[in-house]
Protein backbone atom coordinates (compact mmCIF):
# COMPACT_ATOMS: atom_id res chain seq x y z
CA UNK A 1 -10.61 -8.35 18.51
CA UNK A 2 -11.73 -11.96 19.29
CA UNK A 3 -12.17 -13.19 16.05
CA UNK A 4 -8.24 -12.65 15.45
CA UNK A 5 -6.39 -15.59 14.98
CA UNK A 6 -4.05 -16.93 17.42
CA UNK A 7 -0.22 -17.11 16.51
CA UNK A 8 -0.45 -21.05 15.98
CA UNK A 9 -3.02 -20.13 13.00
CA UNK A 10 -0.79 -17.88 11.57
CA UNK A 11 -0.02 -20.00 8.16
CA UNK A 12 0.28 -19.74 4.57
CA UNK A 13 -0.75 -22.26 2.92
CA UNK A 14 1.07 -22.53 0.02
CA UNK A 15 0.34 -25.26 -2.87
CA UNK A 16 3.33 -27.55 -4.32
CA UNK A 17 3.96 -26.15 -6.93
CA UNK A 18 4.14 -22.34 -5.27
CA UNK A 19 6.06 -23.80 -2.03
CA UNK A 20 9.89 -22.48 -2.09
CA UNK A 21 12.46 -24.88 -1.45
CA UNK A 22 14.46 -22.25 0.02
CA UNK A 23 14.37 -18.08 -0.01
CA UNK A 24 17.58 -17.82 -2.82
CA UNK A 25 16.51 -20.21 -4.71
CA UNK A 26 13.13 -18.70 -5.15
CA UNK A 27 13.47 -14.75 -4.42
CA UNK A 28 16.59 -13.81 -2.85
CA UNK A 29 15.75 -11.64 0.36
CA UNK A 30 12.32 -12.87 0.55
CA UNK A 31 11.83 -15.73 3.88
CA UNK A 32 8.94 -17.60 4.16
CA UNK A 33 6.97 -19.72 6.95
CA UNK A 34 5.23 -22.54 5.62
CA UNK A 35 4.76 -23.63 9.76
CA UNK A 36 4.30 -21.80 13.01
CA UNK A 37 4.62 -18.24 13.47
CA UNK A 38 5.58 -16.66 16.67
CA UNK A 39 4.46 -13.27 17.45
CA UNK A 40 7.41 -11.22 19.29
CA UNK A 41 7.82 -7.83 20.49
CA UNK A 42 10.78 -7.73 17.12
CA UNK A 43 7.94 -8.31 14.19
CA UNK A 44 4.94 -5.85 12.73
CA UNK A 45 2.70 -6.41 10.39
CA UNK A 46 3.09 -4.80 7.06
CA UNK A 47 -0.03 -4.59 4.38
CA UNK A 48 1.10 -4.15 0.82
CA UNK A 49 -1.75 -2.70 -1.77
CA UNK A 50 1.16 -1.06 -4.10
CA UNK A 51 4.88 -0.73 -4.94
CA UNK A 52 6.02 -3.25 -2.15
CA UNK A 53 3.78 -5.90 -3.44
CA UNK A 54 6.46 -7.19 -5.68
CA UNK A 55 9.51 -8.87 -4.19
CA UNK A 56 11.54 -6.81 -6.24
CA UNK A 57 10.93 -3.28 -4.39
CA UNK A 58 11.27 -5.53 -0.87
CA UNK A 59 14.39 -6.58 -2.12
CA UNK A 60 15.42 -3.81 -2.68
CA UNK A 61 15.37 -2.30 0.47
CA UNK A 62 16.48 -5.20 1.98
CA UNK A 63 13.42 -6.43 3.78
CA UNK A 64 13.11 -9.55 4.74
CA UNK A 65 9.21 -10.77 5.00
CA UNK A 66 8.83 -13.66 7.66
CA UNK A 67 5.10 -14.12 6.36
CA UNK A 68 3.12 -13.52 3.75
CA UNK A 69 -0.52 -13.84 2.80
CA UNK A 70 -3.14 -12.41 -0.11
CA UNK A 71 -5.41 -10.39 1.99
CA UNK A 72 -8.16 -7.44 1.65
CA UNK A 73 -8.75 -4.29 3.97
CA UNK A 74 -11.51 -4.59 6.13
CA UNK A 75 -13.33 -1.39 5.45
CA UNK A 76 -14.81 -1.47 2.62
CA UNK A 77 -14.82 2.27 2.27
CA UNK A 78 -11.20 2.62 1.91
CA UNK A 79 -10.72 3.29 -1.92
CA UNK A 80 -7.26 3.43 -3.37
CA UNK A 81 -6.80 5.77 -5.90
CA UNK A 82 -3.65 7.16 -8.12
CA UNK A 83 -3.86 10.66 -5.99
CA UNK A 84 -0.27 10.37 -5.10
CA UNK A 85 2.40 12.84 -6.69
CA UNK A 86 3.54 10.78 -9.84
CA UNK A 87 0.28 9.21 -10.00
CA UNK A 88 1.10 6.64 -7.50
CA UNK A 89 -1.80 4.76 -5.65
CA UNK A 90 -2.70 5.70 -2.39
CA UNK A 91 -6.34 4.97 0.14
CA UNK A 92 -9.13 7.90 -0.08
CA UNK A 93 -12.17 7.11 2.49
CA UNK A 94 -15.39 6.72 0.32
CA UNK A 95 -18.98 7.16 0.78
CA UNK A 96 -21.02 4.33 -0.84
CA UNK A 97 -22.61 7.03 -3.30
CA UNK A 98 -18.60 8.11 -4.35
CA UNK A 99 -16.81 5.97 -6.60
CA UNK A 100 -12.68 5.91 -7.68
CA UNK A 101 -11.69 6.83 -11.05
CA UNK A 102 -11.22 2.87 -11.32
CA UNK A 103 -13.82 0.96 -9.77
CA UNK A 104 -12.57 -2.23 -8.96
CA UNK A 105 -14.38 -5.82 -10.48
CA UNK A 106 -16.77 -7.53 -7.64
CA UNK A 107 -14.96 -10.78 -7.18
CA UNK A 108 -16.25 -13.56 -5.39
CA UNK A 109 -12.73 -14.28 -3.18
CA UNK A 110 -12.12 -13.31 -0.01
CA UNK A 111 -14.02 -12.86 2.95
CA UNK A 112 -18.30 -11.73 2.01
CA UNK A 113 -18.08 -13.43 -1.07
CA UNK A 114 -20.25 -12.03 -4.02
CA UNK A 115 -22.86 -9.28 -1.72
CA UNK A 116 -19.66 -7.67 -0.65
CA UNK A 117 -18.93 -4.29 -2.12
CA UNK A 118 -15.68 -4.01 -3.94
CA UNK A 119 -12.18 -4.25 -1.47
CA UNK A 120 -8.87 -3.37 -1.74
CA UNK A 121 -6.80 -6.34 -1.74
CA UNK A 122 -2.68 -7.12 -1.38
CA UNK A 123 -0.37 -8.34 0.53
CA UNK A 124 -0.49 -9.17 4.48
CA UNK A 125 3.93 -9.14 5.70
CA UNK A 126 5.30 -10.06 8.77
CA UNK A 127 8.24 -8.20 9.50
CA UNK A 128 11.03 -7.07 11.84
CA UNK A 129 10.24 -3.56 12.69
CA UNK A 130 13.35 -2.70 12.12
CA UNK A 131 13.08 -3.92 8.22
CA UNK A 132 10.33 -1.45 8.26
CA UNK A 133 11.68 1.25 9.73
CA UNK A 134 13.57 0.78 6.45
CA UNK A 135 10.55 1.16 4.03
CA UNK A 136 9.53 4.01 6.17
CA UNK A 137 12.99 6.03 5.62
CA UNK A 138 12.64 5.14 2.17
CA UNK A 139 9.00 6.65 1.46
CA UNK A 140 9.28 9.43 3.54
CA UNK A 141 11.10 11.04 0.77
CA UNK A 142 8.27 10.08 -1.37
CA UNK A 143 5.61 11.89 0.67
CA UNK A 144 4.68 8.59 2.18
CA UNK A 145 3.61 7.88 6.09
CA UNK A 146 2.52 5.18 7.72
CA UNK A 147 -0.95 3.98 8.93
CA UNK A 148 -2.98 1.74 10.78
CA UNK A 149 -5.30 -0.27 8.93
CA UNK A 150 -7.25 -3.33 9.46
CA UNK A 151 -7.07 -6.19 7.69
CA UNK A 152 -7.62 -10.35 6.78
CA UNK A 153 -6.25 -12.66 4.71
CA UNK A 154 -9.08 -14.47 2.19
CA UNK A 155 -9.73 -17.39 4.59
CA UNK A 156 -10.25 -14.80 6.93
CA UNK A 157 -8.10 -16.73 9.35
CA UNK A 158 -5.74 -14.23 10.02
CA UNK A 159 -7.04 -11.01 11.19
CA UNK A 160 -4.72 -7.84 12.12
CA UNK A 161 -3.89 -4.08 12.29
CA UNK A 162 -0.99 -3.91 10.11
CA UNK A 163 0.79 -0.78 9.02
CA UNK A 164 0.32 0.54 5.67
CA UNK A 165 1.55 3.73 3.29
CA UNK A 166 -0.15 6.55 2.53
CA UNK A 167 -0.07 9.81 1.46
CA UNK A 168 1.25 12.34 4.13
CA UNK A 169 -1.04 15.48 4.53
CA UNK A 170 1.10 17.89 2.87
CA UNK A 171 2.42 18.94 -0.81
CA UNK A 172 1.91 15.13 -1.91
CA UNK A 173 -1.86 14.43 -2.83
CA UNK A 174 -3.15 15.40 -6.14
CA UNK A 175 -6.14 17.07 -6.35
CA UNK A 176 -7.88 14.57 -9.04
CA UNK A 177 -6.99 11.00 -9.47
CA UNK A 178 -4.55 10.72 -12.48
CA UNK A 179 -4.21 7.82 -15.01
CA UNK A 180 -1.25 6.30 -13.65
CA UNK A 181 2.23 5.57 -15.22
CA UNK A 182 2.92 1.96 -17.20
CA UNK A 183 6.28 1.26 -14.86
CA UNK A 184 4.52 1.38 -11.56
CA UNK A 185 1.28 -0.67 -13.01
CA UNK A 186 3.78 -3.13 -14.05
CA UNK A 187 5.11 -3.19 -10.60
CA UNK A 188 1.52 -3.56 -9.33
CA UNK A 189 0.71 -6.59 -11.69
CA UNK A 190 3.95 -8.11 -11.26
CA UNK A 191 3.31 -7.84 -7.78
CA UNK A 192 -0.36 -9.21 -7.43
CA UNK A 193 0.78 -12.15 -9.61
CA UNK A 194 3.81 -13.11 -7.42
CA UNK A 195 1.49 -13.32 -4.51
CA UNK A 196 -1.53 -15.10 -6.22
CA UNK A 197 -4.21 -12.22 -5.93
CA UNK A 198 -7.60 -12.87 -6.86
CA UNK A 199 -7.68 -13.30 -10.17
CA UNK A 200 -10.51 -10.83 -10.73
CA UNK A 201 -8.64 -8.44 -9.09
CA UNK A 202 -5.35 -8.96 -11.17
CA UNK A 203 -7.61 -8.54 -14.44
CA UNK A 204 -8.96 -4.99 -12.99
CA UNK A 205 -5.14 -4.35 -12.49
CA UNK A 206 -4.42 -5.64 -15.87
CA UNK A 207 -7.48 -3.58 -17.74
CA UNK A 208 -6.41 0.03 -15.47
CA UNK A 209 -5.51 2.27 -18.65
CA UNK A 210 -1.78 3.84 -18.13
CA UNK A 211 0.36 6.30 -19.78
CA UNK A 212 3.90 6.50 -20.39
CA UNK A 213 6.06 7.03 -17.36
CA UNK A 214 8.69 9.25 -19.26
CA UNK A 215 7.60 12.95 -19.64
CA UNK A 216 4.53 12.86 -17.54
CA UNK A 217 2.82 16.44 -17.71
CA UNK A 218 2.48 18.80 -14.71
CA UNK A 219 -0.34 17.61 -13.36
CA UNK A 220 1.03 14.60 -12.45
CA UNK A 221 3.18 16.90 -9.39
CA UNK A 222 1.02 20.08 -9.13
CA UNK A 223 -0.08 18.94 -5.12
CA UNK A 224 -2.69 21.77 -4.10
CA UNK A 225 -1.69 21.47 -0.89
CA UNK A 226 2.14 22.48 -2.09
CA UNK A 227 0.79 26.01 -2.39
CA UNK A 228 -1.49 26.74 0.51
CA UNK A 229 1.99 25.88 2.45
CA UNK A 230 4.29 27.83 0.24
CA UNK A 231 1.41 30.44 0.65
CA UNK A 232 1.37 30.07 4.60
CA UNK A 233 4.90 30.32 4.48
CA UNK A 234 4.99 33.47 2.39
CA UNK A 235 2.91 35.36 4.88
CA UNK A 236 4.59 33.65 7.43
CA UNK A 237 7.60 35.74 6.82
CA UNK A 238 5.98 38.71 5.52
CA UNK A 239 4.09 38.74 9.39
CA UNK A 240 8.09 38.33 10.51
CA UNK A 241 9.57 40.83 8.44
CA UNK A 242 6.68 43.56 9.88
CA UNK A 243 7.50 42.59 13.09
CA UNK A 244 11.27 42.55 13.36
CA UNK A 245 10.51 46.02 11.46
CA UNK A 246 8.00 47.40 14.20
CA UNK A 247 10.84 47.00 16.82
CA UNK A 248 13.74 48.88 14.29
């Protein structure tokens, strides 16, 4: 893509007050490049729209971010919705006639200003791939893969496919968005704030209803998917079992 920025562009731009004197002083783990960025075969690019938003969760798996930026995806059909098991956000390709549970605010930041339709915004990392093979272990548990999205920061300076989570095909995706839980919201706000989201966007995060996270009911975890693969499995071995017993 020609209209992505060179490496010598690659900049955030932080104000005086927001500019860390140094990464403990400010957020333990968390590194950050107020200069020149070189792009090496060690680093990926990382986009953020959830959980690892907040420095905290980073931290926590001991990623180190060598950039970061407020940024939207490109494709403004990508939705995310709280389809995840545990009502956890996740992306959902849209229509223009289909709407999420949640519609997000217009806002006039970012790249289209006020015609554009409605984008999902958060945060643009640089990382070592190794530091995300980390997050990647992590999720996988969680029913979380990785994906290739597009994506630019609000200046629209920086332009990149960066790798982002998502829910994996099986036993994982809801079949209805749910309202989600007030712990991860909290993690989501907390997040957007840290990284100076547009503000519009952190009052449609503020305003999303939630319900407690303790005791959430079953349809929070009943994945639809779970059962056509316990039922594939079931006839799986009942098509075994007739064949081991056509050769006895």
């Amino acid at each position: 893509d020609d209209r992505r920025s060179s490496p010598e562009k690659l900049r955030r731009s932080p104000t005086t007050e927001d500019k860390p004197h140094s990464a403990e002083e400010n957020h333990g783990s968390i590194l950050y490049s107020d200069g020149e960025l070189e792009d090496d075969r060690s680093t990926t690019w990382f986009f953020a729209y959830g959980y690892y938003m907040s420095f905290s969760s980073l931290q926590k798996r001991g990623v180190k971010a060598r950039f970061r930026d407020a940024a939207v995806i490109k494709d403004p059909h990508l939705k995310m919705v709280f389809r995840h098991k545990g009502g956890q956000a996740t992306l959902e390709r849209m229509s223009s006639s289909q709407s999420p549970r949640f519609p997000p605010l217009v806002s006039s930041s970012g790249p289209g200003g006020t015609s554009a339709p409605p984008r999902v915004h958060g945060v643009l990392y640089q990382v070592s791939k190794e530091d995300l093979k980390k997050v990647q272990a992590a999720e996988r548990g969680h029913g979380f893969v990785l994906t290739s999205i597009e994506v630019e920061t609000y200046d629209g300076s920086v332009q990149r496919s960066a790798q982002a989570l998502v829910s994996g095909p099986l036993s994982h995706l809801l079949g209805d968005e749910v309202i989600p839980p007030e712990r991860y919201m909290k993690t989501l706000r907390e997040g957007a704030a840290d990284n100076f989201l547009d503000p519009v966007y952190q009052a449609w995060l503020s305003g999303i209803e939630t319900v407690p996270s303790t005791g959430l009911p079953s349809e929070y975890f009943n994945c639809p998917s779970r059962y056509i693969s316990v039922t594939f499995f079931i006839l799986a071995m009942i098509l075994a079992a007739n064949v081991l017993h056509s050769y006895l």
